[in-house]
Protein backbone atom coordinates (compact mmCIF):
# COMPACT_ATOMS: atom_id res chain seq x y z
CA UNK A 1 0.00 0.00 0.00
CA UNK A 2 1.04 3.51 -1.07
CA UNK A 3 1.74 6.29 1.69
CA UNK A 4 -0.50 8.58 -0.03
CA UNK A 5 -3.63 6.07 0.60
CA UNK A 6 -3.57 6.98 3.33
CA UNK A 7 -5.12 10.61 4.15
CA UNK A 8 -4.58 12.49 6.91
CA UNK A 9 -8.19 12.33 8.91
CA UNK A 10 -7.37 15.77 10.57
CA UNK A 11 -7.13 18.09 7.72
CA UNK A 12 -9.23 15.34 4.93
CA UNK A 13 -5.46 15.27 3.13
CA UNK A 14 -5.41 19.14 2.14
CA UNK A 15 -2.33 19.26 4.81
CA UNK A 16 -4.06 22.88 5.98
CA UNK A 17 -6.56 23.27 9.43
CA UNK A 18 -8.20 25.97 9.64
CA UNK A 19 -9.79 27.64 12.80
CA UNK A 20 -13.54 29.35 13.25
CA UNK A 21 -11.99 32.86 12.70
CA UNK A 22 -10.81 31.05 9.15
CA UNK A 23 -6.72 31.48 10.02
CA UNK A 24 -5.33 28.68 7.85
CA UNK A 25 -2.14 26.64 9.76
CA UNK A 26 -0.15 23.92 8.96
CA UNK A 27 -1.98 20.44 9.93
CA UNK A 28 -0.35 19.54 13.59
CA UNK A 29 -0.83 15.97 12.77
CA UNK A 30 0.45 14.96 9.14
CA UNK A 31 2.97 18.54 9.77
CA UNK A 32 1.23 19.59 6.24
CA UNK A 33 2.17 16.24 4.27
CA UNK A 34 -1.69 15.42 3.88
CA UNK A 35 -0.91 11.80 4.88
CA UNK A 36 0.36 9.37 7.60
CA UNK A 37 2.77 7.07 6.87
CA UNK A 38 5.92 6.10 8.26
CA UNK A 39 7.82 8.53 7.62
CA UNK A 40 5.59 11.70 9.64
CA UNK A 41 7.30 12.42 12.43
CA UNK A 42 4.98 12.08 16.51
CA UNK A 43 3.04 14.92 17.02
CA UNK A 44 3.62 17.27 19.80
CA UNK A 45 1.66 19.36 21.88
CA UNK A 46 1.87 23.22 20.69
CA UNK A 47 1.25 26.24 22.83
CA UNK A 48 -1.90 27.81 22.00
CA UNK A 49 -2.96 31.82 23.24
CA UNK A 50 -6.39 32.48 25.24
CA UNK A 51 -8.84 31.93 21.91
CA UNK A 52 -6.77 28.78 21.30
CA UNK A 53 -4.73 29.50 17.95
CA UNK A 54 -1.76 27.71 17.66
CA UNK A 55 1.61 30.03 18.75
CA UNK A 56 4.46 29.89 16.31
């Protein structure tokens, strides 16, 4: 099976999230691949500021 059968189930394989005041990020999950496979490195826990967006 191909890597890229496999879709990332956070961001549907676009490799973007998005948040409800429509800021666009880099999926935190598949780190913007799109996919999960072997080669995507464990996710880590991000800091986040009082309305909960993701700090750089």
């Amino acid at each position: 099976m191909d890597i890229r059968d496999n879709p990332c189930k956070a961001c549907h394989g676009t490799g973007m999230l998005a948040d409800d005041e429509g800021w666009q990020y880099k999926c935190s999950v598949c780190r913007g691949a799109g996919f999960i496979g072997r080669e995507t490195p464990d996710t880590k826990i991000m800091e986040v500021d009082e309305n909960n967006r993701l700090l750089d």
